[in-house]
Protein backbone atom coordinates (compact mmCIF):
# COMPACT_ATOMS: atom_id res chain seq x y z
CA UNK A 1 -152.97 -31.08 87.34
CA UNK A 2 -154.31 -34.52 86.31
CA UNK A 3 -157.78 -35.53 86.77
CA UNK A 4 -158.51 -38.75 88.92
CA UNK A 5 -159.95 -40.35 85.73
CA UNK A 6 -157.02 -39.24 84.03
CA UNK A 7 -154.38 -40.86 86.46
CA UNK A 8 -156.92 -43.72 87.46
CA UNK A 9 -156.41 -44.60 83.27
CA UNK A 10 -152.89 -44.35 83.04
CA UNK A 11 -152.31 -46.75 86.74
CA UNK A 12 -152.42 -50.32 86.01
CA UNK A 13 -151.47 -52.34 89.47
CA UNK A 14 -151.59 -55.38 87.58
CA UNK A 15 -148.59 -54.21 85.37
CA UNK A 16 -145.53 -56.18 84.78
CA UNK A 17 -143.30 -53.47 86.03
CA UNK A 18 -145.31 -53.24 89.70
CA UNK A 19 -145.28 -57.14 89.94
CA UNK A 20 -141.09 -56.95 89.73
CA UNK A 21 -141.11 -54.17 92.44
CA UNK A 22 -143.53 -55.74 94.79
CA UNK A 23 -141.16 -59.01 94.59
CA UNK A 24 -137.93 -57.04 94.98
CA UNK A 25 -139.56 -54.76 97.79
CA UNK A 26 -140.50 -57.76 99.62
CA UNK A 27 -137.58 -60.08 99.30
CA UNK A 28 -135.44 -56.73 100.47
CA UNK A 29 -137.69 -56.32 103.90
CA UNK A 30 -137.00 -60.19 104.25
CA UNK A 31 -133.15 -59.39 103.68
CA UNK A 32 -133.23 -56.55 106.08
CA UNK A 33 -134.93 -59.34 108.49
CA UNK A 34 -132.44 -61.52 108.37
CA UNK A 35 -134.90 -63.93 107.03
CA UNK A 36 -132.56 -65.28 104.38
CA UNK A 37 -133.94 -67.93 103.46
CA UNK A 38 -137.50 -66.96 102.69
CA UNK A 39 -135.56 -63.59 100.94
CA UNK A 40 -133.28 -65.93 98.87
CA UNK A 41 -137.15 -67.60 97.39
CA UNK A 42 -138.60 -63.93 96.33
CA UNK A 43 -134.80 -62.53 94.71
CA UNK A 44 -134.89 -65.84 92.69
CA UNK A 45 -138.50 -65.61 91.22
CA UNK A 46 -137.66 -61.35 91.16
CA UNK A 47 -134.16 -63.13 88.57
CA UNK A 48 -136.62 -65.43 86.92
CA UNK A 49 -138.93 -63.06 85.81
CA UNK A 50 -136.76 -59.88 85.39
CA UNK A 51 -137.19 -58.54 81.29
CA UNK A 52 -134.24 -56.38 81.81
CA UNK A 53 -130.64 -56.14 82.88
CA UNK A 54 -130.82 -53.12 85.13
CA UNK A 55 -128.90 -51.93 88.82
CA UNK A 56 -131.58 -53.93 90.13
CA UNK A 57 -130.47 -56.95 88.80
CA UNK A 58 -127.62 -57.17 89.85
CA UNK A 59 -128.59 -55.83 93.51
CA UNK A 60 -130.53 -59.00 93.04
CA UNK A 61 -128.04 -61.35 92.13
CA UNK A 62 -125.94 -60.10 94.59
CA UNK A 63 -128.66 -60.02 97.76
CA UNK A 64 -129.26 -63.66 96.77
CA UNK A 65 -125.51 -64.56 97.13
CA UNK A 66 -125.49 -62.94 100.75
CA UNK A 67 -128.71 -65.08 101.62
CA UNK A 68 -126.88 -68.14 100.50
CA UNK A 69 -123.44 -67.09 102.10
CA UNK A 70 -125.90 -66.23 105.51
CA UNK A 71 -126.99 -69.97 105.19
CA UNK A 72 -123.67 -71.30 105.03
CA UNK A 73 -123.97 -72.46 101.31
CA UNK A 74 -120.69 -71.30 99.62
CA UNK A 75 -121.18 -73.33 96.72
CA UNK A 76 -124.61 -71.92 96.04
CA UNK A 77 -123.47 -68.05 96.70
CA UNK A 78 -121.04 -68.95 93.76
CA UNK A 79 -123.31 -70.00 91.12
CA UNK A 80 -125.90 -66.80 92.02
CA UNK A 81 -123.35 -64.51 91.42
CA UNK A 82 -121.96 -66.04 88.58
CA UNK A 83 -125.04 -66.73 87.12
CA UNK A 84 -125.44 -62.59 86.23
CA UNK A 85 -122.56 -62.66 84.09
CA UNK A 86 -125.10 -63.93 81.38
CA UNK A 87 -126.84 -60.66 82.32
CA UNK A 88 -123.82 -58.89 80.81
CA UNK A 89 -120.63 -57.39 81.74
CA UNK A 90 -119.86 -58.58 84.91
CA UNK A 91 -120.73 -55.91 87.74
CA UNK A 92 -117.78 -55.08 90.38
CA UNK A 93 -120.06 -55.63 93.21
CA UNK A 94 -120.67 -58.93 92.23
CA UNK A 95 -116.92 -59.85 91.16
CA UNK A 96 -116.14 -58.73 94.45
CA UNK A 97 -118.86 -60.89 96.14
CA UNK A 98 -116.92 -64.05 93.80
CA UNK A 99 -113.84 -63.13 95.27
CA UNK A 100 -114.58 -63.20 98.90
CA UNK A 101 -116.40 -66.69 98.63
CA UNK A 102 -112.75 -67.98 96.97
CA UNK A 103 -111.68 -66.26 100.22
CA UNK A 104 -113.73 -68.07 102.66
CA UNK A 105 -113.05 -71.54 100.70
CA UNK A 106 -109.43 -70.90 100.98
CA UNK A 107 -108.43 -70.24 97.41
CA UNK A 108 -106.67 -67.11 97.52
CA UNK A 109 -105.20 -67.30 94.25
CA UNK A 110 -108.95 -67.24 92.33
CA UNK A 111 -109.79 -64.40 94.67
CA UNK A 112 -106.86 -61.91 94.46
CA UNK A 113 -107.41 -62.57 90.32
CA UNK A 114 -111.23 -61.72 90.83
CA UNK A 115 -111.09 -58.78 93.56
């Protein structure tokens, strides 16, 4: 068993790692809101600020696309999910996401290649 010292030592709340879960805890309670908009602000500083390419990412990437789809902005849903393919390979989720804006805009033949 650790001491408190011990464990009080090793916590830092400051640390890089708790900043990026506070801002992707918080911009998922304003998802599960329905406060789109104001979740759309905290997933984009979460992307801006994000060291790594992780799961978390890309749940980010594609949360911000469903704020901006929510909102009406097809356009904009687009260019968040495309912008994590210079994350790295391009996640399914995220191609599917691609593919069902080409659905709503009524270009079927760019989402059947992407979904």
């Amino acid at each position: 068993m650790h001491k408190p010292d011990t464990l009080q030592a090793n916590h830092k709340p400051d640390s890089q790692e708790s900043q990026m879960s506070n801002l992707m805890n918080y911009a998922n309670f304003l998802y599960n809101q329905k406060n789109y908009e104001n979740a759309a602000v905290f997933y984009e500083k979460f992307l801006l600020e994000a060291k790594t390419i992780n799961e978390e990412t890309y749940e980010a990437y594609g949360r911000l696309s469903d704020c901006y789809v929510a909102a009406g902005d097809v356009n904009k849903a687009l260019l968040a999910a495309f912008q994590s393919f210079a994350s790295g390979v391009p996640h399914p989720v995220i191609c599917y996401k691609i593919g069902t804006s080409f659905m709503e805009k009524g270009q079927v033949n760019l989402a059947i290649f992407l979904v």
